[in-house]
C-alpha atoms as a PDB file:
ATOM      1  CA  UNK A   1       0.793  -6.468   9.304  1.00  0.00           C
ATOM      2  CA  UNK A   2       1.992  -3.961   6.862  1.00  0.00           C
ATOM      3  CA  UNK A   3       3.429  -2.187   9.834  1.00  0.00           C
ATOM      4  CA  UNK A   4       5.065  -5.098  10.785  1.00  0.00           C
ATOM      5  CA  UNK A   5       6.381  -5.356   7.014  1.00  0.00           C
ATOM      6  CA  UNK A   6       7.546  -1.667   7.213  1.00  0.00           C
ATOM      7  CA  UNK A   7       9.296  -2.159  10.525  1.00  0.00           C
ATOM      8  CA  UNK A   8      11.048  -5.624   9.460  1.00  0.00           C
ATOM      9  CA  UNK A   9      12.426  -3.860   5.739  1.00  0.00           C
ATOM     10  CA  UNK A  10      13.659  -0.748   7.625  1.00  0.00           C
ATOM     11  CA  UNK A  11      15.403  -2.649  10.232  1.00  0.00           C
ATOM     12  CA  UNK A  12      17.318  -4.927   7.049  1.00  0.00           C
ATOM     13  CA  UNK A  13      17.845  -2.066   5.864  1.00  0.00           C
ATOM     14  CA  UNK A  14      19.587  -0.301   8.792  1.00  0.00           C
ATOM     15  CA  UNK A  15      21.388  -3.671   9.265  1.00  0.00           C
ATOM     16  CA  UNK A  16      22.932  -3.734   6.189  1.00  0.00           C
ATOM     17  CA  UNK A  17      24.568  -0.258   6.041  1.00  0.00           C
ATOM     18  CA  UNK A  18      25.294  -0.447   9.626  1.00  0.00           C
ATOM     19  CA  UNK A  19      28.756   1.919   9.505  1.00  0.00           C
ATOM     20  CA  UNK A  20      27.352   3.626   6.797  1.00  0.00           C
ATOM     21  CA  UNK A  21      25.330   7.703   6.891  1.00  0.00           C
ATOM     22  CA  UNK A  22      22.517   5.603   5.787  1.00  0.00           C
ATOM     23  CA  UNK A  23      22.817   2.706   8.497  1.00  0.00           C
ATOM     24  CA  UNK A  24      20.414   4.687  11.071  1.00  0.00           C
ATOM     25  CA  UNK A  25      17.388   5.752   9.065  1.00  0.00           C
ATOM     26  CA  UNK A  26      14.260   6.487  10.431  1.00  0.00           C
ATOM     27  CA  UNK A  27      12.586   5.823   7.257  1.00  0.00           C
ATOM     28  CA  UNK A  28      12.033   5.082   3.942  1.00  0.00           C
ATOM     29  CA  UNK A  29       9.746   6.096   0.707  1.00  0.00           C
ATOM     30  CA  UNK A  30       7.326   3.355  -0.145  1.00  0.00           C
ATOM     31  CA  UNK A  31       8.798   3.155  -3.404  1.00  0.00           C
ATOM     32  CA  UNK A  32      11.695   1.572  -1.885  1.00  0.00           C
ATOM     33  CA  UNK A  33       9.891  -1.895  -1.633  1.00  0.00           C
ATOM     34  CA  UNK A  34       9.382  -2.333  -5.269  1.00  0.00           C
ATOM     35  CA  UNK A  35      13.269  -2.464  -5.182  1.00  0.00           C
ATOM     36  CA  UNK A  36      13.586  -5.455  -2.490  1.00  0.00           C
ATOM     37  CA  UNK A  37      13.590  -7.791  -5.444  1.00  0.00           C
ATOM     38  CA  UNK A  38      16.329  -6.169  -6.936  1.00  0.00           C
ATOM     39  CA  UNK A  39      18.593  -6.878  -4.423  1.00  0.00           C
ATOM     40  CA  UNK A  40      19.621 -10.610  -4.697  1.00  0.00           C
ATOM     41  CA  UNK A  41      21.617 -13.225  -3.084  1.00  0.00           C
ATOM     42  CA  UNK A  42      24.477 -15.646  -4.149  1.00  0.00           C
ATOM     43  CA  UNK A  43      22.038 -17.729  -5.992  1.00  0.00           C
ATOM     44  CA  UNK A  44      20.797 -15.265  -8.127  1.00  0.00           C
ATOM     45  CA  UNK A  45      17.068 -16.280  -7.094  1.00  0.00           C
ATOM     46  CA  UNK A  46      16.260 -15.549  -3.799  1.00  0.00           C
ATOM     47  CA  UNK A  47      16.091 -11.139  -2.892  1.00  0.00           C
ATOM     48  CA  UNK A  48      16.092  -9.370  -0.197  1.00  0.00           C
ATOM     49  CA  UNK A  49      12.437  -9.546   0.088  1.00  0.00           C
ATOM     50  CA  UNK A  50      12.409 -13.745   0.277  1.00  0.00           C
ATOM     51  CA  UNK A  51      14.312 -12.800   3.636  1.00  0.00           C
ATOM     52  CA  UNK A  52      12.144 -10.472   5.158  1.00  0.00           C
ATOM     53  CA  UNK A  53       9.162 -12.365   4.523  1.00  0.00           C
ATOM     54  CA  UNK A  54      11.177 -15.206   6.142  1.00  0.00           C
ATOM     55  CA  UNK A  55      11.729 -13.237   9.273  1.00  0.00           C
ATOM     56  CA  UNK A  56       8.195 -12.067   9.448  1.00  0.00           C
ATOM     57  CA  UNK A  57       7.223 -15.616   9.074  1.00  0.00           C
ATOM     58  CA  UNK A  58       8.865 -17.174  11.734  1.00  0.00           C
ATOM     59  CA  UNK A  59       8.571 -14.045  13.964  1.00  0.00           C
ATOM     60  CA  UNK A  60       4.339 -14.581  13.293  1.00  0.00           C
ATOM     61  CA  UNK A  61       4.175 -17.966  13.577  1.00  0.00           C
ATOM     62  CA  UNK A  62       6.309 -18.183  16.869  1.00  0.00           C
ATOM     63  CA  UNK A  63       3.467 -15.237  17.948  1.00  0.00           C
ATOM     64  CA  UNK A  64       0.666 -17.760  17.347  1.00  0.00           C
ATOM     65  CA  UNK A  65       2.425 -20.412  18.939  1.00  0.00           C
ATOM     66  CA  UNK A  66       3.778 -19.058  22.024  1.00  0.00           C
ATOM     67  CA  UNK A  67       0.655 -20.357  24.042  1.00  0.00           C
ATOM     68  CA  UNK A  68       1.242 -24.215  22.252  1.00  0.00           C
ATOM     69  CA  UNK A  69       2.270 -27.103  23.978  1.00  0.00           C
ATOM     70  CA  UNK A  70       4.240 -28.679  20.942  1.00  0.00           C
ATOM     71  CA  UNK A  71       6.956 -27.000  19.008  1.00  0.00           C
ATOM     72  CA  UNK A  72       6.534 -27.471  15.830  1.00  0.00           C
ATOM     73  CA  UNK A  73       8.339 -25.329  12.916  1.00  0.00           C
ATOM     74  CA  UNK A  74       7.071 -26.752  10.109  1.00  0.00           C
ATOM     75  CA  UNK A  75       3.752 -25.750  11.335  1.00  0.00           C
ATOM     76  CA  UNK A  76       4.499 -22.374  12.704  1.00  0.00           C
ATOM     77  CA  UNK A  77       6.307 -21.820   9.435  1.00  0.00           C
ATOM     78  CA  UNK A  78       2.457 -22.218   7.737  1.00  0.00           C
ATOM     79  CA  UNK A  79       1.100 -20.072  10.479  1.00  0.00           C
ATOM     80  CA  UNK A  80       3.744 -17.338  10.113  1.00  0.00           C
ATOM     81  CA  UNK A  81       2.944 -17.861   6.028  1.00  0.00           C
ATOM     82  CA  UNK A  82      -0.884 -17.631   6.286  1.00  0.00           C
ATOM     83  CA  UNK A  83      -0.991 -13.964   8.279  1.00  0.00           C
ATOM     84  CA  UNK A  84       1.306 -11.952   5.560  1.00  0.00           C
ATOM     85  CA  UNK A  85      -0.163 -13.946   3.045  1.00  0.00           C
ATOM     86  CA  UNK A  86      -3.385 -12.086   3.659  1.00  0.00           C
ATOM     87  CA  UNK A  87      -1.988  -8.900   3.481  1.00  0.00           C
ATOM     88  CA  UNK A  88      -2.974  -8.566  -0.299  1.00  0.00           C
ATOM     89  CA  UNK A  89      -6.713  -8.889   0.988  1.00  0.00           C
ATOM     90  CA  UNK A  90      -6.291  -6.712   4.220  1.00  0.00           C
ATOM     91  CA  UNK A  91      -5.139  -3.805   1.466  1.00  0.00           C
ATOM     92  CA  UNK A  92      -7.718  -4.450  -0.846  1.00  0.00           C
ATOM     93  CA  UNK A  93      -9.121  -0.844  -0.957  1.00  0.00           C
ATOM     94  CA  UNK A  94      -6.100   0.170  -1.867  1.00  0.00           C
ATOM     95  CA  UNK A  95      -5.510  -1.837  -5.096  1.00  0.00           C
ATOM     96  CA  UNK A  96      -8.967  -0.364  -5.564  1.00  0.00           C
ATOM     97  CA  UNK A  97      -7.900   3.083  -4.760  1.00  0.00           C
ATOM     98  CA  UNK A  98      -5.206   2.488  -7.027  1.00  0.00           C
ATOM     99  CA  UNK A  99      -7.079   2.097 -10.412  1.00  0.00           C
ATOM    100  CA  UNK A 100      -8.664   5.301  -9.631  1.00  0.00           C
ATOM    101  CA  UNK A 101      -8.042   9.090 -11.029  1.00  0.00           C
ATOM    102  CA  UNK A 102      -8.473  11.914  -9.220  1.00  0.00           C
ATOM    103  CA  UNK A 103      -9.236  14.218 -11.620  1.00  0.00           C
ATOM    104  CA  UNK A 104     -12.124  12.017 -13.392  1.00  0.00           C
ATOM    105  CA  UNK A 105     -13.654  11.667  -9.386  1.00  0.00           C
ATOM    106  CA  UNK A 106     -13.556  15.698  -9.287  1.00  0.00           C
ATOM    107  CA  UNK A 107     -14.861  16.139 -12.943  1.00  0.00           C
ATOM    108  CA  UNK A 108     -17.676  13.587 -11.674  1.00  0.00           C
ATOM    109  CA  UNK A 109     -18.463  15.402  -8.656  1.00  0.00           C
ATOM    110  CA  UNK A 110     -18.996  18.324 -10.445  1.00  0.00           C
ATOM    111  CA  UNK A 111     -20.896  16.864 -13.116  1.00  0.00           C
ATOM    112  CA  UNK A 112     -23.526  16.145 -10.903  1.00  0.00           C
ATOM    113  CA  UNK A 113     -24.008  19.715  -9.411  1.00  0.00           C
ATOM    114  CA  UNK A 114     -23.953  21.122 -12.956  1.00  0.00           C
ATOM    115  CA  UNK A 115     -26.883  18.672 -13.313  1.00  0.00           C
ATOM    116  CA  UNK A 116     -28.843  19.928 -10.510  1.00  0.00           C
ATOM    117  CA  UNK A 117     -28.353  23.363 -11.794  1.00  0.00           C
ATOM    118  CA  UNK A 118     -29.700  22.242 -14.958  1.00  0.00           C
ATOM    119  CA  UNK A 119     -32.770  20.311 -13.561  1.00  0.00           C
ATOM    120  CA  UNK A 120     -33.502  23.565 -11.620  1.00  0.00           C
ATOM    121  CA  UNK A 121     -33.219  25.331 -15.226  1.00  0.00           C
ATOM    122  CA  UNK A 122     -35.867  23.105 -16.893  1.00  0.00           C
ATOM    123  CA  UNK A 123     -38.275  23.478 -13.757  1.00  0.00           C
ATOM    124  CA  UNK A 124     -38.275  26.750 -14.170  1.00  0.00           C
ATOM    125  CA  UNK A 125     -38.945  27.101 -17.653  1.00  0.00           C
ATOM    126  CA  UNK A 126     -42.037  24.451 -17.061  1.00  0.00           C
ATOM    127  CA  UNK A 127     -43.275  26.879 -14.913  1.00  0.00           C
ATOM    128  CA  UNK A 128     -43.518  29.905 -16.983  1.00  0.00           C
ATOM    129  CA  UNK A 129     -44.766  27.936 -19.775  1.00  0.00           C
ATOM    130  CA  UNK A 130     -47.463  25.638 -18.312  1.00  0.00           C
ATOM    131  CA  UNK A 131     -50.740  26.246 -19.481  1.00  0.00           C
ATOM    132  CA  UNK A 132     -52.435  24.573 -16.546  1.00  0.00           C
ATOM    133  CA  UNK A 133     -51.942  25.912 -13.478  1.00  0.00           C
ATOM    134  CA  UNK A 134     -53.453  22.893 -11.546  1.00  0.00           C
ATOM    135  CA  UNK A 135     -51.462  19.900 -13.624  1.00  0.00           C
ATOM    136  CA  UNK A 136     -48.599  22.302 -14.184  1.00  0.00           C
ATOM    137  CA  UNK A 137     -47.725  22.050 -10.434  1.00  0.00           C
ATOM    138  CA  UNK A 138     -46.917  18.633 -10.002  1.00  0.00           C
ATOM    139  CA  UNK A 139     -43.865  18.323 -11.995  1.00  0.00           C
ATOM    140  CA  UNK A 140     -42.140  21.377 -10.368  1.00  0.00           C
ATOM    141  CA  UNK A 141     -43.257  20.190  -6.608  1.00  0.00           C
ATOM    142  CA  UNK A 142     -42.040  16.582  -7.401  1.00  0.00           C
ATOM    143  CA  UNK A 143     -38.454  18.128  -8.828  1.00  0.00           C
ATOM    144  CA  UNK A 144     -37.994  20.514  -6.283  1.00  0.00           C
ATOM    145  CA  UNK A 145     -38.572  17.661  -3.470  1.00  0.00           C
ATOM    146  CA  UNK A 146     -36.287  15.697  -5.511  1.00  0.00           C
ATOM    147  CA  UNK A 147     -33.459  18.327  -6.292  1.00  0.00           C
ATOM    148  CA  UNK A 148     -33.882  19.470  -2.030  1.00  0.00           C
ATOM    149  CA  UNK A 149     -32.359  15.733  -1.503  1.00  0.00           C
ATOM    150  CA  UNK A 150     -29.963  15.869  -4.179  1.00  0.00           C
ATOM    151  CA  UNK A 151     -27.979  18.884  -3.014  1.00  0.00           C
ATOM    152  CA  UNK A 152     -27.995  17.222   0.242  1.00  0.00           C
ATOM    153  CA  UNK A 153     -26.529  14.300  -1.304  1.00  0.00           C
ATOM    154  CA  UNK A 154     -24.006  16.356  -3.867  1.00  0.00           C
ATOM    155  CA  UNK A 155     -22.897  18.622  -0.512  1.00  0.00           C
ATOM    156  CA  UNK A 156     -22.513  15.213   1.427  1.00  0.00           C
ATOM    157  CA  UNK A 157     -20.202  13.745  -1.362  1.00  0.00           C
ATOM    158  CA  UNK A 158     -18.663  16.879  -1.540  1.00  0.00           C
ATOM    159  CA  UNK A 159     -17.449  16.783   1.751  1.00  0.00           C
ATOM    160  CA  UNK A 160     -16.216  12.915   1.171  1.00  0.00           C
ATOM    161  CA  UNK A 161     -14.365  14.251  -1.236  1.00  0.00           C
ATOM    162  CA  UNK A 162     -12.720  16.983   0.124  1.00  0.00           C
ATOM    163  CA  UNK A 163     -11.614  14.707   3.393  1.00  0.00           C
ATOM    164  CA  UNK A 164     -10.628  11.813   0.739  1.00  0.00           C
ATOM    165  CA  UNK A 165      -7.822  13.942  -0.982  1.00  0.00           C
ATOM    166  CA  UNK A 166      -6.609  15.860   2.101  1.00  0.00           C
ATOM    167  CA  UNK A 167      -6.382  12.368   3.703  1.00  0.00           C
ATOM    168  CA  UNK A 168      -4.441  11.195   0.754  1.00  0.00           C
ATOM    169  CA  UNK A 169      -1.811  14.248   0.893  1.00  0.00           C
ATOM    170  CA  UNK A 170      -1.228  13.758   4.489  1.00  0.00           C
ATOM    171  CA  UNK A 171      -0.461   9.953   3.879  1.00  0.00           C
ATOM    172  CA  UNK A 172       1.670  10.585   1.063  1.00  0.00           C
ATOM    173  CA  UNK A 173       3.673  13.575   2.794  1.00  0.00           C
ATOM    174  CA  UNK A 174       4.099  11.210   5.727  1.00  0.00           C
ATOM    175  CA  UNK A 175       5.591   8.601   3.644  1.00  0.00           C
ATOM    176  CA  UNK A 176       7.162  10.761   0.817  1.00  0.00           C
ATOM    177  CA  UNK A 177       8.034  13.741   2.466  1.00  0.00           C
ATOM    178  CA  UNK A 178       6.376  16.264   0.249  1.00  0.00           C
ATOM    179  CA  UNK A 179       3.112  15.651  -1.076  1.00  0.00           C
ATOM    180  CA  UNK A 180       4.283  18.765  -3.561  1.00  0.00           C
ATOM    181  CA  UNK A 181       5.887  16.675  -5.759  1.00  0.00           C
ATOM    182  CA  UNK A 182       3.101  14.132  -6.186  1.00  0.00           C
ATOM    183  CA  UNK A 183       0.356  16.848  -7.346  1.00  0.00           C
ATOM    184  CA  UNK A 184       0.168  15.676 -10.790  1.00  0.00           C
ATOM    185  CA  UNK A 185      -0.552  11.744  -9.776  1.00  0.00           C
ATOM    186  CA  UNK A 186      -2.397  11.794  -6.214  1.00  0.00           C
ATOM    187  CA  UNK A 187      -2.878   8.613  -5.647  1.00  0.00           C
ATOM    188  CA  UNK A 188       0.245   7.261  -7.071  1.00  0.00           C
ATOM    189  CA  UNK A 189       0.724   6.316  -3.346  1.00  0.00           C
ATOM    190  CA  UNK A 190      -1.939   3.753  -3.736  1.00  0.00           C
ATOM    191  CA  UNK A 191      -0.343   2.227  -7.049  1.00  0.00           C
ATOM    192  CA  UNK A 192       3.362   1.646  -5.694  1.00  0.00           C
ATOM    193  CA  UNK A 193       1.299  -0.367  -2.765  1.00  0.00           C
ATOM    194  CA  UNK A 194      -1.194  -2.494  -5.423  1.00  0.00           C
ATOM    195  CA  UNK A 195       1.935  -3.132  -7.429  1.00  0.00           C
ATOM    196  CA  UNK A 196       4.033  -4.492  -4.038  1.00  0.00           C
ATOM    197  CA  UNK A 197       1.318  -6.304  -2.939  1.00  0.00           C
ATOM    198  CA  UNK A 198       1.578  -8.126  -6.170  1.00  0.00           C
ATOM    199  CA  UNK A 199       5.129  -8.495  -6.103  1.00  0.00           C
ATOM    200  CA  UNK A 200       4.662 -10.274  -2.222  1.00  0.00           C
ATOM    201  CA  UNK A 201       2.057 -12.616  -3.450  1.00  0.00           C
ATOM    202  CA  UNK A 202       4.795 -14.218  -5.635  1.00  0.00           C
ATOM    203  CA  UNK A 203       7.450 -14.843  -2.980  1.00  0.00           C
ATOM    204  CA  UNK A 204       5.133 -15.798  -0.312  1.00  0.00           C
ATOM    205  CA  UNK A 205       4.121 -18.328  -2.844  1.00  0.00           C
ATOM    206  CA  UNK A 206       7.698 -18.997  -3.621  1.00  0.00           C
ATOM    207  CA  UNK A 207       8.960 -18.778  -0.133  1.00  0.00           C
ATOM    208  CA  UNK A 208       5.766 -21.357   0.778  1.00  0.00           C
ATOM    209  CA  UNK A 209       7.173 -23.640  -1.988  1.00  0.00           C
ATOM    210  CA  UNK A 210      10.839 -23.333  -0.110  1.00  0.00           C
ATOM    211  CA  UNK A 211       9.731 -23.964   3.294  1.00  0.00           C
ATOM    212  CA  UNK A 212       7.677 -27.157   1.841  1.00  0.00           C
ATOM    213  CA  UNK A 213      11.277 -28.524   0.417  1.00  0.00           C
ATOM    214  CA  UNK A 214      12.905 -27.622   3.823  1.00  0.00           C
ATOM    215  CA  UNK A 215      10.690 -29.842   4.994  1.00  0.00           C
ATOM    216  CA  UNK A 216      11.997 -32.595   3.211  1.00  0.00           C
ATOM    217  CA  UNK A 217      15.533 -32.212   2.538  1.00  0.00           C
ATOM    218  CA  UNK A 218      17.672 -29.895   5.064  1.00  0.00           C
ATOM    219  CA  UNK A 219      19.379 -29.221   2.043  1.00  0.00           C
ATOM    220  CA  UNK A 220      17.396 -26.915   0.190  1.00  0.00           C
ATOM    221  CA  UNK A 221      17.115 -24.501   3.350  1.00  0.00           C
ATOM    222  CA  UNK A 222      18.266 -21.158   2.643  1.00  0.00           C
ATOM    223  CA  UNK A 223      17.313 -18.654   5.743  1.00  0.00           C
ATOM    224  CA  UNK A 224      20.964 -19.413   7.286  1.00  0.00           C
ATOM    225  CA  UNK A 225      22.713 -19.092   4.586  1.00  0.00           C
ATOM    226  CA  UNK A 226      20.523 -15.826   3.909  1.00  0.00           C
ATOM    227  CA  UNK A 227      20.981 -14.448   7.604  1.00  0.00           C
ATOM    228  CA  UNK A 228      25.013 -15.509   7.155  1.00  0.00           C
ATOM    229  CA  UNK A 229      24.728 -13.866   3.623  1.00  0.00           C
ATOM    230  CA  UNK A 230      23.075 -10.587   4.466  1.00  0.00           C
ATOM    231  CA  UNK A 231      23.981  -9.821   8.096  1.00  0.00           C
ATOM    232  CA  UNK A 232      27.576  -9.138   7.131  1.00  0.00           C
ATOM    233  CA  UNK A 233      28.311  -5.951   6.249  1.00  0.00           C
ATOM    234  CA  UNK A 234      28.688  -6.903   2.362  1.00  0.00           C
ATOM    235  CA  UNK A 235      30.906  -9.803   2.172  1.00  0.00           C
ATOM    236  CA  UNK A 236      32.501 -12.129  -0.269  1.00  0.00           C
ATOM    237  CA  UNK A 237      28.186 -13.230  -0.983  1.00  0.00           C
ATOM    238  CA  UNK A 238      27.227 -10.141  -2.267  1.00  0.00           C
ATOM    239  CA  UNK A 239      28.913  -8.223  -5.057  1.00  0.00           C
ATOM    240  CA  UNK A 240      29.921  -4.891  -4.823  1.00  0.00           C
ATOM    241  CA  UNK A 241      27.688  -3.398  -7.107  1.00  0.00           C
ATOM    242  CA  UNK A 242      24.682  -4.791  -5.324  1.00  0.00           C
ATOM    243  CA  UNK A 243      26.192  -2.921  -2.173  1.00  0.00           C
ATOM    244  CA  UNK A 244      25.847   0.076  -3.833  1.00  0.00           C
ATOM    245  CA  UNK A 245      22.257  -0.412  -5.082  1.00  0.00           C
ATOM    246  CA  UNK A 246      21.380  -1.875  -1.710  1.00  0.00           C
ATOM    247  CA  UNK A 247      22.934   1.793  -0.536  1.00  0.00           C
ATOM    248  CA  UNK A 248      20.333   3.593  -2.929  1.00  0.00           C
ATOM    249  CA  UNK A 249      17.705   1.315  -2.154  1.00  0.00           C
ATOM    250  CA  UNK A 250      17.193   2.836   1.449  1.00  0.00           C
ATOM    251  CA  UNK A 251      17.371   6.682   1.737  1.00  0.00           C
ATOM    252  CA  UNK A 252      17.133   8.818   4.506  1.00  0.00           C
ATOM    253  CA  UNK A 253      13.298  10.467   4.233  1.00  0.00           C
ATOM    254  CA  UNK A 254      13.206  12.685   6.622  1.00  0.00           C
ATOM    255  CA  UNK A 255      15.728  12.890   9.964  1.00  0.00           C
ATOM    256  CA  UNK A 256      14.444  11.616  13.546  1.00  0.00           C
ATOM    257  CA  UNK A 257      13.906  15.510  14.310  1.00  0.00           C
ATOM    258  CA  UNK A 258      11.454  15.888  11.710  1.00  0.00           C
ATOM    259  CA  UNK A 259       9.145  13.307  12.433  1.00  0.00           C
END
C-alpha cells in the first residue's frame, strides 16, 4: 500500500505541473509528503493529501469489489478506507525504527564486547590468585563456557548491525539521492515516515467523516469539485502562490537515466 501511496502522490504530482520541467518526474524525496497538507483547496480545509487518499480509496475499494454482484459505493468507499487506513500498522517497525539513535545502538554494541573483554580480565586474575586449585576451577570453566557463547552472540549482533545500517543507507540513497548528506541523522528516513503516517491517520479519519456526510447529503461531496479543482493546470481554484509551492513541493530526485 505505501507503494500504491507513492505511485498515486507522484502521478498528482506530475498532473499538476503537466507543461512544466517538473511535470515528468520520476520521483520524489519522502520529505515531500509531509508537504501534501500544505497544499490546499478553495475551501481552505481539504489538501492535496484528502485527494489522494480519495483516489486510493475508491481505486481499493473498486479492487475488492470487482468480483461483487452489487455496486455499492458507499460500501466500497469503507472498503477502499479500511486498506490505507492500516497502513499506520503495516509500518509499524518503522515508527519504531524511528525513535531510535544510531549512535546509542553502536555505543551499545560495543559496550557489550568491552564487557566480555572485561569478564575475560577478572577470570584471569581468579586464576592466578586462587588458592585452591580444585574449587578455583569452577568459576573460570563456568565463565569461559559462558563468555565462548557470548562472543558468538556479540559477533552475531554485530553482523545485524552492520547489515541494519548498510540497509538503511541504501534505502535512504534510493529515496534521497545521497545518503551523504544524511550521515549525521541515519535514520531520519524512518522519522519523516512515523511523522506522515501520523499526518494520514488524521485525514483518513477526516476523509471517513466526509464520505459518511456524502452519504447523506450530495451536498457536502467534494472529490468532483477536487478532481475539477486540481486537474486544471492551476486555475481560478487555486491561488498563484500555492502554484508555486505546489512547484517546490515535487522535485526532480534523480532523472529516468539514473535510476
Amino acid at each position: 500500500m505505501f507503494l500504491k501511496l507513492l505511485e498515486a502522490v507522484l502521478k498528482t504530482g506530475n498532473r499538476m505541473n503537466v507543461g512544466t520541467n517538473r511535470g515528468d518526474a520520476h520521483a520524489f524525496k519522502l520529505d515531500t509528503l509531509l508537504k501534501l497538507v500544505d497544499v490546499k483547496g478553495a475551501d481552505g480545509k481539504t489538501t492535496l493529501l484528502h485527494f489522494v487518499v480519495q483516489e486510493i480509496i475508491r481505486s481499493e475499494g473498486a479492487r475488492l469489489q470487482e468480483n461483487s454482484s452489487t455496486n455499492d459505493d458507499a460500501k466500497c468507499r469503507k472498503l477502499g478506507l479500511q486498506v490505507v487506513s492500516a497502513l499506520s500498522s503495516e509500518l509499524s517497525n518503522v515508527k519504531k525504527a524511528a525513535v531510535m539513535d544510531a549512535e546509542v545502538l553502536s555505543s551499545d554494541v560495543s559496550k557489550l564486547s568491552r564487557g566480555i573483554e572485561n569478564i575475560r580480565d577478572i577470570v584471569r586474575l581468579n586464576e592466578t590468585t586462587s588458592l585452591d586449585e580444585t574449587s578455583g576451577r569452577k568459576f573460570p570453566n563456568a565463565m569461559n563456557s559462558f563468555m565462548k557463547r557470548a562472543e558468538e552472540e556479540i559477533i552475531r549482533i554485530q553482523a545485524q548491525e552492520s547489515v541494519a545500517l548498510s540497509l538503511v543507507k541504501e534505502i535512504t540513497e534510493y529515496f534521497h539521492g545521497n545518503s551523504a548528506k544524511e550521515e549525521a541523522h541515519p535514520f531520519r528516513i524512518f522519522m519523516v515516515v512515523r511523522d506522515f503516517l501520523t499526518i494520514l491517520d488524521r485525514v483518513c479519519k477526516e476523509v471517513g467523516m466526509i464520505n459518511e456526510r456524502t452519504i447523506v447529503s450530495s451536498a457536502h461531496k467534494f472529490p468532483s469539485r477536487l478532481i475539477q479543482c486540481y486537474s486544471k493546470p492551476w486555475g481560478g481554484c487555486i491561488s498563484g502562490n500555492l502554484h508555486r509551492r505546489m512547484m517546490r513541493a515535487f522535485p526532480l530526485m534523480l532523472d529516468a537515466d539514473t535510476r
